[in-house]
ModelCIF file with pLDDT and N, C-alpha, C, O atoms, coordinates in Angstrom:
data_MODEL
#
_entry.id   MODEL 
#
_entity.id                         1 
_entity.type                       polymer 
_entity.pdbx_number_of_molecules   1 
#
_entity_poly.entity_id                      1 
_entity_poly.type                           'polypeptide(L)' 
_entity_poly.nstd_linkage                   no 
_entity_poly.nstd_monomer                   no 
_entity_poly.pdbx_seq_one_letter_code       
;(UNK)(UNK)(UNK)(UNK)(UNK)(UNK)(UNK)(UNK)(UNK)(UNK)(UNK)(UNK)(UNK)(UNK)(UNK)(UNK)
(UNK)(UNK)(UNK)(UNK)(UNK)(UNK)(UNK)(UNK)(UNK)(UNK)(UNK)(UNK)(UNK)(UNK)(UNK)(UNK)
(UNK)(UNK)(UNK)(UNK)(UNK)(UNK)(UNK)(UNK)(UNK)(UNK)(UNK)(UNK)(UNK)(UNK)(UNK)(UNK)
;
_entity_poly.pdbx_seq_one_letter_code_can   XXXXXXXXXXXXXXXXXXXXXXXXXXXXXXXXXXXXXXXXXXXXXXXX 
_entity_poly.pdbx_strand_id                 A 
#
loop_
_entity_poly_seq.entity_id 
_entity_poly_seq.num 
_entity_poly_seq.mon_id 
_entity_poly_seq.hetero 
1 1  UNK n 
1 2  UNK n 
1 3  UNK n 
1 4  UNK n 
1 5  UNK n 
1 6  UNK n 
1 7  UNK n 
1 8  UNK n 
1 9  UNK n 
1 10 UNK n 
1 11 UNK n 
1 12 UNK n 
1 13 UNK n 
1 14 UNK n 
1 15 UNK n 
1 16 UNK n 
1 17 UNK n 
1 18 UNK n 
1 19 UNK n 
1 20 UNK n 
1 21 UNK n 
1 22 UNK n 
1 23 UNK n 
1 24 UNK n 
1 25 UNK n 
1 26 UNK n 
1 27 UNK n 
1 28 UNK n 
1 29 UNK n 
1 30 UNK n 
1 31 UNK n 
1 32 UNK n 
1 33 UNK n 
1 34 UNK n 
1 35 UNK n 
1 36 UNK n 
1 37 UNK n 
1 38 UNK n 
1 39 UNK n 
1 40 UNK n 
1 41 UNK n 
1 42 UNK n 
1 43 UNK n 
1 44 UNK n 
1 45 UNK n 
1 46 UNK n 
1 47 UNK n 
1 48 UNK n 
#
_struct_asym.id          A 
_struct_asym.entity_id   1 
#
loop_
_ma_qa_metric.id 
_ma_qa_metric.mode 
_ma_qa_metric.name 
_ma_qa_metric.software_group_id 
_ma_qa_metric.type 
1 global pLDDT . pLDDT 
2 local  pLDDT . pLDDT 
#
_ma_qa_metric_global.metric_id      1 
_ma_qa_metric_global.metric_value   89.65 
_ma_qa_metric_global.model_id       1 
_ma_qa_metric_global.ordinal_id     1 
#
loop_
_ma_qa_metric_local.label_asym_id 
_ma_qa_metric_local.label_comp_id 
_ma_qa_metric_local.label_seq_id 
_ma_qa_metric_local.metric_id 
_ma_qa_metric_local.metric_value 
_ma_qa_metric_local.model_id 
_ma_qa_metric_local.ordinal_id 
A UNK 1  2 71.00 1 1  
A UNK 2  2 70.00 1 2  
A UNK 3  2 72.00 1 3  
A UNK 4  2 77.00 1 4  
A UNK 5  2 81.00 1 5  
A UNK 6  2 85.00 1 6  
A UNK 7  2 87.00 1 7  
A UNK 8  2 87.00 1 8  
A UNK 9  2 90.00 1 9  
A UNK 10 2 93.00 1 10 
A UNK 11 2 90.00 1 11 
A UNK 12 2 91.00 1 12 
A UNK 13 2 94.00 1 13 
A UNK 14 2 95.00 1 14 
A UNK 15 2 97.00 1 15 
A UNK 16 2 95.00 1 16 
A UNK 17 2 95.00 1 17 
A UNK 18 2 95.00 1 18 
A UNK 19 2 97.00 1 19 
A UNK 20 2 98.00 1 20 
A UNK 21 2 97.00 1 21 
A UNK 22 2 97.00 1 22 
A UNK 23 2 95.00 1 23 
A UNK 24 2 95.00 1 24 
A UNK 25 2 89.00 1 25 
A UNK 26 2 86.00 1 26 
A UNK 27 2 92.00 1 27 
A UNK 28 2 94.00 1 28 
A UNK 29 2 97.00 1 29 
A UNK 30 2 97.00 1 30 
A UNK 31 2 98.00 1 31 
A UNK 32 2 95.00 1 32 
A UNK 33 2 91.00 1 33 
A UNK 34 2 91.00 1 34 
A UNK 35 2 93.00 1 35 
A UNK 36 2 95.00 1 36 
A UNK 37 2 98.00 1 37 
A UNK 38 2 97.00 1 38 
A UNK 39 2 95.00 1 39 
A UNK 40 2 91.00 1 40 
A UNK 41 2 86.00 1 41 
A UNK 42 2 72.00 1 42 
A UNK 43 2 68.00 1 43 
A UNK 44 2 72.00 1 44 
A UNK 45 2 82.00 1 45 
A UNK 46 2 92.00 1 46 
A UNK 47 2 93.00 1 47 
A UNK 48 2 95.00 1 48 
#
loop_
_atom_site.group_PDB 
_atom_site.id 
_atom_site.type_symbol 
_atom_site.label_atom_id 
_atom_site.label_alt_id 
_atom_site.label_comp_id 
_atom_site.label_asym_id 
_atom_site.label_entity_id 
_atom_site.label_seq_id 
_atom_site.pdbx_PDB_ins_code 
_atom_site.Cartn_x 
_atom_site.Cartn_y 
_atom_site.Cartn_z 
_atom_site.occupancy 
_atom_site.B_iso_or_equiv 
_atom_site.pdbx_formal_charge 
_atom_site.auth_seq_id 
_atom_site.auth_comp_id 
_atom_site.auth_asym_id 
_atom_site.auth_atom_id 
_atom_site.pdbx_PDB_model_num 
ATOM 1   N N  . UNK A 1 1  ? -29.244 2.990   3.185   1.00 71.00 ? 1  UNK A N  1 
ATOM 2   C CA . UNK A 1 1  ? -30.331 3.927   3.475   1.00 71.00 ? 1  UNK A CA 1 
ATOM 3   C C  . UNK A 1 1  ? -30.219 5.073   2.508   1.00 71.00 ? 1  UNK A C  1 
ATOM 4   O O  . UNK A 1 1  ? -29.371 5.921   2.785   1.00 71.00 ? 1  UNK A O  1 
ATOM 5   N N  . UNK A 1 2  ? -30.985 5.250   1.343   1.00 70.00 ? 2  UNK A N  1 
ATOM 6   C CA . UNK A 1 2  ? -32.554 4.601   1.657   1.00 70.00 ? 2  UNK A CA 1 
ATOM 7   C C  . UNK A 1 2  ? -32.262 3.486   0.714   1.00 70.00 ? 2  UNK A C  1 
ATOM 8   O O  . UNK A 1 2  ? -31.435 3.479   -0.197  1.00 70.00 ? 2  UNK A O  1 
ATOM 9   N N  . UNK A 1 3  ? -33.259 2.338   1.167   1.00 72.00 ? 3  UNK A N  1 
ATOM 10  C CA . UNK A 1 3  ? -32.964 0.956   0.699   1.00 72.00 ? 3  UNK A CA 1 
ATOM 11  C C  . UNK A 1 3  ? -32.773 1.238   -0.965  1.00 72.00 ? 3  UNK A C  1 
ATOM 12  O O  . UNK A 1 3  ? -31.661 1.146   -1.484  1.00 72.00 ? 3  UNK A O  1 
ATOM 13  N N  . UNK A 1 4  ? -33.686 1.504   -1.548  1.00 77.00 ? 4  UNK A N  1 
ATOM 14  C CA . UNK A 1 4  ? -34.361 1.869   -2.987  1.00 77.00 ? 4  UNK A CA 1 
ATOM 15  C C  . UNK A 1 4  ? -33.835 3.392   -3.752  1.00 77.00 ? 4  UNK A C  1 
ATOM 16  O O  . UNK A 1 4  ? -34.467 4.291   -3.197  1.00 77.00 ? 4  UNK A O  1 
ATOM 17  N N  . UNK A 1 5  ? -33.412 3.655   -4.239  1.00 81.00 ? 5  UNK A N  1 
ATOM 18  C CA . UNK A 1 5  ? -33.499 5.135   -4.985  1.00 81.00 ? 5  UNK A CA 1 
ATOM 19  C C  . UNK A 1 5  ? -34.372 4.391   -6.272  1.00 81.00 ? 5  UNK A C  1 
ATOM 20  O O  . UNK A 1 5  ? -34.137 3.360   -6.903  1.00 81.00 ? 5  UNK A O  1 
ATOM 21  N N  . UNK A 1 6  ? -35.419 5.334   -6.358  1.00 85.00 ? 6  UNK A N  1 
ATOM 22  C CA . UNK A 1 6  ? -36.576 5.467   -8.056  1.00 85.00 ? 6  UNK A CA 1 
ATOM 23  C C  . UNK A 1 6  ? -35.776 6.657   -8.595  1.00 85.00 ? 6  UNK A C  1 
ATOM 24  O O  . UNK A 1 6  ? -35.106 7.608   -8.194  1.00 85.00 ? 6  UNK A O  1 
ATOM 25  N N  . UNK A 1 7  ? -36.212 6.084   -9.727  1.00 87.00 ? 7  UNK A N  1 
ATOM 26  C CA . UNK A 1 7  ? -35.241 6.794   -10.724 1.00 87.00 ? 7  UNK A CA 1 
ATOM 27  C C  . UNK A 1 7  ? -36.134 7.022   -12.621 1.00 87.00 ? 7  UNK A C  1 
ATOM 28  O O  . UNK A 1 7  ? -36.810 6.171   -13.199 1.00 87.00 ? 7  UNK A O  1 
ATOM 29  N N  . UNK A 1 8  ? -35.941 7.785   -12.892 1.00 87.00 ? 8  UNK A N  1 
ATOM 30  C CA . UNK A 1 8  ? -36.955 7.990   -14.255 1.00 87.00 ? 8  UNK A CA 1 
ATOM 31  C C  . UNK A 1 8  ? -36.107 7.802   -15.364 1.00 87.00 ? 8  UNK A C  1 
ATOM 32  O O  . UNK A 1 8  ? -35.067 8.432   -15.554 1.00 87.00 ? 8  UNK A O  1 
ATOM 33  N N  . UNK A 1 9  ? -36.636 6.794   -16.198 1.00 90.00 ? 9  UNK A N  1 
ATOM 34  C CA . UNK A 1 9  ? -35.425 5.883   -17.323 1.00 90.00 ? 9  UNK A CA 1 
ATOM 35  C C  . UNK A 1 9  ? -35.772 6.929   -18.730 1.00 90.00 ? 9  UNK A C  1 
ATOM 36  O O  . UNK A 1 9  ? -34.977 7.679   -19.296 1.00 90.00 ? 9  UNK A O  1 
ATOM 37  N N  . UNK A 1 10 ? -37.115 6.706   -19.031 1.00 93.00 ? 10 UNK A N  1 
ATOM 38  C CA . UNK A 1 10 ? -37.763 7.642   -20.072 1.00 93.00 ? 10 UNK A CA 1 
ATOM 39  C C  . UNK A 1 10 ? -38.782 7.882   -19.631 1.00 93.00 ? 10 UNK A C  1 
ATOM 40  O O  . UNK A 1 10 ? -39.628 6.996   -19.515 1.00 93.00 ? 10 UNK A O  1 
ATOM 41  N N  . UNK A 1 11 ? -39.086 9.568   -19.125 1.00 90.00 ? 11 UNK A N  1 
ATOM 42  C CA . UNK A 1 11 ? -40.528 10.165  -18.783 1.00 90.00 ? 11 UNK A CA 1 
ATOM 43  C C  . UNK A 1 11 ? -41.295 10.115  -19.845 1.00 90.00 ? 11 UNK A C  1 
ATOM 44  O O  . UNK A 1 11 ? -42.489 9.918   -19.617 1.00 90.00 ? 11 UNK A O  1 
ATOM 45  N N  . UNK A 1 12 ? -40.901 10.260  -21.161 1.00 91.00 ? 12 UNK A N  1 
ATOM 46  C CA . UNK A 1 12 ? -41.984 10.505  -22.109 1.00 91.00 ? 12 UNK A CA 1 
ATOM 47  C C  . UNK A 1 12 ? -42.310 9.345   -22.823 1.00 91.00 ? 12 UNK A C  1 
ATOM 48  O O  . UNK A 1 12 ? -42.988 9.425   -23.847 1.00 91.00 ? 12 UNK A O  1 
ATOM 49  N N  . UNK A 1 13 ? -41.867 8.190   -22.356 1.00 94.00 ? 13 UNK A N  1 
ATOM 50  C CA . UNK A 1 13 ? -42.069 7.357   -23.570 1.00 94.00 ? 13 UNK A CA 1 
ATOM 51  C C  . UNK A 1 13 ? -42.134 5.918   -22.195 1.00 94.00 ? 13 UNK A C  1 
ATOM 52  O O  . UNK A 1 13 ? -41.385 5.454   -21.335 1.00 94.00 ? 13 UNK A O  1 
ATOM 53  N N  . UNK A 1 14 ? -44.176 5.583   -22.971 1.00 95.00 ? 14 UNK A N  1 
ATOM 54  C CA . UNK A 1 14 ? -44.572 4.116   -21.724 1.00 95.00 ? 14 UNK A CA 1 
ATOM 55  C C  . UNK A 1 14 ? -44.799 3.461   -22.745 1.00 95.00 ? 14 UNK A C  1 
ATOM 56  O O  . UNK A 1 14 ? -44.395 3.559   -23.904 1.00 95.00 ? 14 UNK A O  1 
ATOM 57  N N  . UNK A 1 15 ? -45.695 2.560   -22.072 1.00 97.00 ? 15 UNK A N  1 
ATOM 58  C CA . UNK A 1 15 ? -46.335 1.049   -22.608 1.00 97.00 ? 15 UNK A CA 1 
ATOM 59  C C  . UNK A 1 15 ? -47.860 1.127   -22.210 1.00 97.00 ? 15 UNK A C  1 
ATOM 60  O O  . UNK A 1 15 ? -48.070 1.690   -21.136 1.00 97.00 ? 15 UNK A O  1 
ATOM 61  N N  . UNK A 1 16 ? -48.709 0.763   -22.742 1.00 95.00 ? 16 UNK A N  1 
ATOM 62  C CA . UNK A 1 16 ? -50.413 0.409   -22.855 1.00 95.00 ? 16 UNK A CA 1 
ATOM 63  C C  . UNK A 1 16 ? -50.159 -0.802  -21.298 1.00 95.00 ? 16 UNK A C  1 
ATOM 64  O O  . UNK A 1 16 ? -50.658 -0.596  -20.192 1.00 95.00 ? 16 UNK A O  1 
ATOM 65  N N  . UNK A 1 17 ? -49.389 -1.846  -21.619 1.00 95.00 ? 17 UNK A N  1 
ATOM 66  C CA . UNK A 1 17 ? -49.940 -2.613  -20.664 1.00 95.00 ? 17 UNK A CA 1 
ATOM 67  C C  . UNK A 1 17 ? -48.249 -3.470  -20.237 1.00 95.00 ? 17 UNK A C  1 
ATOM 68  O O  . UNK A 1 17 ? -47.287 -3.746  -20.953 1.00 95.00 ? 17 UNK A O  1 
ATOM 69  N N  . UNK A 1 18 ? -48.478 -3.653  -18.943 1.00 95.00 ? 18 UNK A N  1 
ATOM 70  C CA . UNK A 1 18 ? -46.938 -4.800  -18.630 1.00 95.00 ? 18 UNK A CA 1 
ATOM 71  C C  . UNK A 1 18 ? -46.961 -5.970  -19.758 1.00 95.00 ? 18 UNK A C  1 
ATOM 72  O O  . UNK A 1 18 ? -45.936 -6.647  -19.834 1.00 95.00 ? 18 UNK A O  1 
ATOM 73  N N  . UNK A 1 19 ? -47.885 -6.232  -20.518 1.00 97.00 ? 19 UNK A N  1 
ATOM 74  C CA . UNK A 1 19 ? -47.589 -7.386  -21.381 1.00 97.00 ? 19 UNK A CA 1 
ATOM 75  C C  . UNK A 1 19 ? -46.937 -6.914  -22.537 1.00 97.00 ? 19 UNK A C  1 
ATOM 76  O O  . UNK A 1 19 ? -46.852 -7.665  -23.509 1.00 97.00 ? 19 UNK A O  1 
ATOM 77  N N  . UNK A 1 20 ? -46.348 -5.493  -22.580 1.00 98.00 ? 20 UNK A N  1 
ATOM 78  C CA . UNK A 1 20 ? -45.653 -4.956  -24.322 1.00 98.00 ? 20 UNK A CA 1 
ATOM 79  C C  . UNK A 1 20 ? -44.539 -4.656  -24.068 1.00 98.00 ? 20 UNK A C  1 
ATOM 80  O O  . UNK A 1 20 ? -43.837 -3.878  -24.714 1.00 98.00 ? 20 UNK A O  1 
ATOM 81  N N  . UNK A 1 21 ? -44.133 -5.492  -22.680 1.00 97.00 ? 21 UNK A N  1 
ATOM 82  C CA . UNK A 1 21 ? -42.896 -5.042  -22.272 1.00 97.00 ? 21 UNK A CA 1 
ATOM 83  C C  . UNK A 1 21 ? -42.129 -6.792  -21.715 1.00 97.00 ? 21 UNK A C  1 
ATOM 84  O O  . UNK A 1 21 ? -42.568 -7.479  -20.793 1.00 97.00 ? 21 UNK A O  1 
ATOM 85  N N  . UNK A 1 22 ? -40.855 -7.152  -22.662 1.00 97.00 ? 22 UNK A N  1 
ATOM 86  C CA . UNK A 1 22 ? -40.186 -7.829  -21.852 1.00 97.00 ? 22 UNK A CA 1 
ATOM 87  C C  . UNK A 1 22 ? -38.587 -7.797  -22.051 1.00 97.00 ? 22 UNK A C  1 
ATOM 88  O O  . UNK A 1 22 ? -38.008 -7.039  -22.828 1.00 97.00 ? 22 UNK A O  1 
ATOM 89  N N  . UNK A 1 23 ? -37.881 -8.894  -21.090 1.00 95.00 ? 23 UNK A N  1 
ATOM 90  C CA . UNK A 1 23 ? -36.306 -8.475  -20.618 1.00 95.00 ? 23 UNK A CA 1 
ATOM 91  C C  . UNK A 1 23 ? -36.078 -9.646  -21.667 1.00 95.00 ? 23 UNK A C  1 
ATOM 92  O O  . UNK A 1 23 ? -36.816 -10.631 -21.645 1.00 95.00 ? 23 UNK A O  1 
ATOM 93  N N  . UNK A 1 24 ? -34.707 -9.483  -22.884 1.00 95.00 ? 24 UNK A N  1 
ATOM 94  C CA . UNK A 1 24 ? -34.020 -10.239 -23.398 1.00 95.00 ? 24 UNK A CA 1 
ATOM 95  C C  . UNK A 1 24 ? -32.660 -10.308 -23.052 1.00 95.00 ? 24 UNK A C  1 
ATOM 96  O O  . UNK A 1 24 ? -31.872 -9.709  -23.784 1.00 95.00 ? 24 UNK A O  1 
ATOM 97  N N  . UNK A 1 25 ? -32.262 -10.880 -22.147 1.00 89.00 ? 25 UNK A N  1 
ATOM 98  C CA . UNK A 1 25 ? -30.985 -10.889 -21.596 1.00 89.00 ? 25 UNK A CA 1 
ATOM 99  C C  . UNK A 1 25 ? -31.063 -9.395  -20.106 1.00 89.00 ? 25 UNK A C  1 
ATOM 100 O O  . UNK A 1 25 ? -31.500 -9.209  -18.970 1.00 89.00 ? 25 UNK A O  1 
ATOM 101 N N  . UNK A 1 26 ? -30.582 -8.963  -20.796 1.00 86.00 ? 26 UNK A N  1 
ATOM 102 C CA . UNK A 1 26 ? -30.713 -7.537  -19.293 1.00 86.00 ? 26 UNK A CA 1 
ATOM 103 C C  . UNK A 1 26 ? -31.531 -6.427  -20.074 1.00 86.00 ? 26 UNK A C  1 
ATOM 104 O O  . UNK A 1 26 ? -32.263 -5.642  -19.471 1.00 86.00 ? 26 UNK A O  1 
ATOM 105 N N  . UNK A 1 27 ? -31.383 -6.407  -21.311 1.00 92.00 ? 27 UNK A N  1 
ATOM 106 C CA . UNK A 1 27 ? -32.015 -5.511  -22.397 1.00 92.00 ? 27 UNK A CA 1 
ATOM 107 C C  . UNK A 1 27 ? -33.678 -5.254  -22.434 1.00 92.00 ? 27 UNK A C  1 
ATOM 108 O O  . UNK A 1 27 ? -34.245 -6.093  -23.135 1.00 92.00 ? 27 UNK A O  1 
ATOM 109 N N  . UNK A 1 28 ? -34.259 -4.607  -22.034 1.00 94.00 ? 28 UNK A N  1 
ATOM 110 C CA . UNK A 1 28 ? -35.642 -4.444  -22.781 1.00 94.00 ? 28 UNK A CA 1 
ATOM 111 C C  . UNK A 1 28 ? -35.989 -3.987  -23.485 1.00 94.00 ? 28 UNK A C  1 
ATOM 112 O O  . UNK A 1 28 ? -35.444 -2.948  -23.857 1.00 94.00 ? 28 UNK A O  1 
ATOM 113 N N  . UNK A 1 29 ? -37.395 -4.599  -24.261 1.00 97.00 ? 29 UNK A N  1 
ATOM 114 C CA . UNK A 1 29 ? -38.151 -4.806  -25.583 1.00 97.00 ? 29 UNK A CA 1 
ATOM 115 C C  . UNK A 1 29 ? -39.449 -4.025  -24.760 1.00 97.00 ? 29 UNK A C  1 
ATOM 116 O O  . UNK A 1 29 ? -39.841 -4.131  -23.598 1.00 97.00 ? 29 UNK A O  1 
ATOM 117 N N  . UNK A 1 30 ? -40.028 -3.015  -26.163 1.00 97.00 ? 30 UNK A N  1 
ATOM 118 C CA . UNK A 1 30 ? -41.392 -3.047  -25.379 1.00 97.00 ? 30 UNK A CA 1 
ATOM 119 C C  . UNK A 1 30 ? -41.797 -2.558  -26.895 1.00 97.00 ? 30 UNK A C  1 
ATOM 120 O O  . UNK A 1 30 ? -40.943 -2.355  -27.759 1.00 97.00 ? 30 UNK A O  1 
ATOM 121 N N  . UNK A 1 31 ? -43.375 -2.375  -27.134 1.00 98.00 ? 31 UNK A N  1 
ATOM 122 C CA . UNK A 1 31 ? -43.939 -1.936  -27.910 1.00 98.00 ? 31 UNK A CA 1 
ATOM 123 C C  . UNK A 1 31 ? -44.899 -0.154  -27.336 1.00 98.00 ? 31 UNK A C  1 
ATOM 124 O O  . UNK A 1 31 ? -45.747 -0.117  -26.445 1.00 98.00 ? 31 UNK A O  1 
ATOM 125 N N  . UNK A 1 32 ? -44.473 0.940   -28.060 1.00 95.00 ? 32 UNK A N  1 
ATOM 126 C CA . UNK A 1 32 ? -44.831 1.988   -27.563 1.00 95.00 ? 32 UNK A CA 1 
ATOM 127 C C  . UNK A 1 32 ? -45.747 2.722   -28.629 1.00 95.00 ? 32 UNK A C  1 
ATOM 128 O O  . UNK A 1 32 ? -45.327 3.284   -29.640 1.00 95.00 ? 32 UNK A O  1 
ATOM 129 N N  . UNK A 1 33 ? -46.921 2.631   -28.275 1.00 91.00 ? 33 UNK A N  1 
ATOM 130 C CA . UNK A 1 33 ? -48.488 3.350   -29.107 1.00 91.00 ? 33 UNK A CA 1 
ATOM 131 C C  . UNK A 1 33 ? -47.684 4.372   -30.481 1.00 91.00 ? 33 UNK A C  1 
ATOM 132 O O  . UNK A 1 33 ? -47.997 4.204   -31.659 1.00 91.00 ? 33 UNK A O  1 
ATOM 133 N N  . UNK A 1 34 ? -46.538 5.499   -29.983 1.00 91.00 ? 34 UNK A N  1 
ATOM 134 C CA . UNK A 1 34 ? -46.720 6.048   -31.079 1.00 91.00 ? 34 UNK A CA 1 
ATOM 135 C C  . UNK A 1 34 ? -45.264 6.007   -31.643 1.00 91.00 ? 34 UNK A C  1 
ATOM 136 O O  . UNK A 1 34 ? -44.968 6.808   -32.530 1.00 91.00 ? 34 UNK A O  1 
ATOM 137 N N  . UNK A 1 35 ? -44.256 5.039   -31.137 1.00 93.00 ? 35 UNK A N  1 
ATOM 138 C CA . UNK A 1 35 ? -43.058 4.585   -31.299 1.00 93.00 ? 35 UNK A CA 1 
ATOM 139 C C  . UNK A 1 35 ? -42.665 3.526   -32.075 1.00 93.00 ? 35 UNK A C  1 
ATOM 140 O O  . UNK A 1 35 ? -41.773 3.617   -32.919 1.00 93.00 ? 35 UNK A O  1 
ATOM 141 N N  . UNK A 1 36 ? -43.561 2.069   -31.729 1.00 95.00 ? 36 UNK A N  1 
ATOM 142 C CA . UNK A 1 36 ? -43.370 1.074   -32.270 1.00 95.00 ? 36 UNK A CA 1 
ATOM 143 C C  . UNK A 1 36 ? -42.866 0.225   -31.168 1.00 95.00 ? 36 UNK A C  1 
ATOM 144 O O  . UNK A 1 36 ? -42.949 0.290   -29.942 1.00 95.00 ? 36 UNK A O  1 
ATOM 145 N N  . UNK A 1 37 ? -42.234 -0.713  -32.131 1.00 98.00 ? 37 UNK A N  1 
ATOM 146 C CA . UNK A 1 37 ? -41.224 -1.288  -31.309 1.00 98.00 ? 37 UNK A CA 1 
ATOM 147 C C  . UNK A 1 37 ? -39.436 -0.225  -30.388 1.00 98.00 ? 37 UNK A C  1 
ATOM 148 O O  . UNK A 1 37 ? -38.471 0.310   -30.935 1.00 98.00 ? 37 UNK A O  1 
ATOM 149 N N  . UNK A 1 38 ? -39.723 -0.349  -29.238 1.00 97.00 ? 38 UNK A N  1 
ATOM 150 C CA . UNK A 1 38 ? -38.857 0.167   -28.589 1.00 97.00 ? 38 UNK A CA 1 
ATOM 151 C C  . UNK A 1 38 ? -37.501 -0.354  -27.701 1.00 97.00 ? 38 UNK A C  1 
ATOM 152 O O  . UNK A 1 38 ? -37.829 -1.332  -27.029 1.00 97.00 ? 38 UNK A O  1 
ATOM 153 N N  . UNK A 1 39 ? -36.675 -0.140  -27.586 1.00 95.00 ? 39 UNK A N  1 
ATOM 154 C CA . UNK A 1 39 ? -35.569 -0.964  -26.507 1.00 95.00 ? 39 UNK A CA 1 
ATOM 155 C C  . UNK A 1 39 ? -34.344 0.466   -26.400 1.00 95.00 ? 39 UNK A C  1 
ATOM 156 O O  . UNK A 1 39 ? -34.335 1.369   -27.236 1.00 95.00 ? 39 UNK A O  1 
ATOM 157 N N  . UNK A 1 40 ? -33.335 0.395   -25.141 1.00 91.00 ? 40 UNK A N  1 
ATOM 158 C CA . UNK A 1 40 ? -32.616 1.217   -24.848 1.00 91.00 ? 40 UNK A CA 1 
ATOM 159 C C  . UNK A 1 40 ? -31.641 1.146   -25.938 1.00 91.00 ? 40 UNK A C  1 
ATOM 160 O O  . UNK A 1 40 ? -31.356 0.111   -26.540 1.00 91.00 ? 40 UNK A O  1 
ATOM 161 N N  . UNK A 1 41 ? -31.094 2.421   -26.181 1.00 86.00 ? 41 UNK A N  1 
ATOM 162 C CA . UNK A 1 41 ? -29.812 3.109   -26.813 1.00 86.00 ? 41 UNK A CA 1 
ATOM 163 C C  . UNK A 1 41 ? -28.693 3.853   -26.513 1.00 86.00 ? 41 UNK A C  1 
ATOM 164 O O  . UNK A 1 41 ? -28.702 4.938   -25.933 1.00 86.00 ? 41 UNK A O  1 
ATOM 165 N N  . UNK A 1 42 ? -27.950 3.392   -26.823 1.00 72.00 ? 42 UNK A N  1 
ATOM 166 C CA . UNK A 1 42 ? -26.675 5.014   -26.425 1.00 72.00 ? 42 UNK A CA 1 
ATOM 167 C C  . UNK A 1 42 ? -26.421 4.896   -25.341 1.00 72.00 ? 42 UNK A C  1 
ATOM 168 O O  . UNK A 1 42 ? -25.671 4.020   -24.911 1.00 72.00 ? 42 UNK A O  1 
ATOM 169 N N  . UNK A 1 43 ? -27.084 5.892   -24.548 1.00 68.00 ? 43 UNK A N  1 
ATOM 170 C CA . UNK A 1 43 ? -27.229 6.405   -22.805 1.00 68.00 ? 43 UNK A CA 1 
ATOM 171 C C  . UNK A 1 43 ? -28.472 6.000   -22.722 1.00 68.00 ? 43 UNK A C  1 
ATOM 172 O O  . UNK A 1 43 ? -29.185 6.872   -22.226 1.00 68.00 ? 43 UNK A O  1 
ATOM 173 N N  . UNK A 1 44 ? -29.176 4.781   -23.076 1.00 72.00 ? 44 UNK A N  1 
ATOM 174 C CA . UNK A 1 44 ? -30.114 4.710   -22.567 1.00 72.00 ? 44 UNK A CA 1 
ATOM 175 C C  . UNK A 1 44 ? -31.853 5.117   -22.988 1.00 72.00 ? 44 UNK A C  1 
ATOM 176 O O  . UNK A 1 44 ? -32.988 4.825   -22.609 1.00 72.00 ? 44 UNK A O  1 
ATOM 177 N N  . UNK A 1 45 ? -31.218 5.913   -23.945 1.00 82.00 ? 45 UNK A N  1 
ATOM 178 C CA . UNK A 1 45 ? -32.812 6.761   -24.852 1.00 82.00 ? 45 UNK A CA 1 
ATOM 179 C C  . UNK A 1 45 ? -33.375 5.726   -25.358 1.00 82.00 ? 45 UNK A C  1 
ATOM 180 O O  . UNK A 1 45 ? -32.780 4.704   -25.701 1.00 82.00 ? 45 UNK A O  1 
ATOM 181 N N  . UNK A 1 46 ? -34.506 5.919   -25.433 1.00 92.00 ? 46 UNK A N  1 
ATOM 182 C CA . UNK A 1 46 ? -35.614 5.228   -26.248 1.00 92.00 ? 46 UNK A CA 1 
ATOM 183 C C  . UNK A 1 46 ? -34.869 5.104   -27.606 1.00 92.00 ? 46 UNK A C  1 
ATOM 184 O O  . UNK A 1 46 ? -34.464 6.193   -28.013 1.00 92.00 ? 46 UNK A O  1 
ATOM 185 N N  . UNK A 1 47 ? -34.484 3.651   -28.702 1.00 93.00 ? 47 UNK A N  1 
ATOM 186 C CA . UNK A 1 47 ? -34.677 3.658   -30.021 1.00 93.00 ? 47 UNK A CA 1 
ATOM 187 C C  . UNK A 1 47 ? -35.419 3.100   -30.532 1.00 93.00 ? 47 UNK A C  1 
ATOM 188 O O  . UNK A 1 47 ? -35.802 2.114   -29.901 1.00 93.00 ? 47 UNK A O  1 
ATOM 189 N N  . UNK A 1 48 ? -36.171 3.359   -32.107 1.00 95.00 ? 48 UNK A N  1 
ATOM 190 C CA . UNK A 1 48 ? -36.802 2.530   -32.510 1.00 95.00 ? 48 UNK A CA 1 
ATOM 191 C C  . UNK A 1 48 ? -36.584 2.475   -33.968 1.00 95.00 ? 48 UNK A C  1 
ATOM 192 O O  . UNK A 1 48 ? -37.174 1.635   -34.648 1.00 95.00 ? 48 UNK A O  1 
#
């Protein structure tokens, strides 16, 4: 309790649509409008 904690990975940085986003192994890939291609770094930050 509580079942769920939400949690904010990167506030500033989305995706146009669930299709610019997928899992390669545990890792995600996404494509971001003014980023490019995107996937986690470091701690987690957006790299591209």
């Amino acid at each position: 309790r509580p079942a769920v904690i939400p949690r904010g990975i990167w506030p500033n940085t989305g995706f146009p649509s669930a299709n610019a986003v997928c899992l390669a192994e545990s890792v995600l890939y996404g494509f971001n409008g003014k980023r490019g291609p995107v996937r986690p770094q470091g701690g987690n930050d957006p790299a591209s």
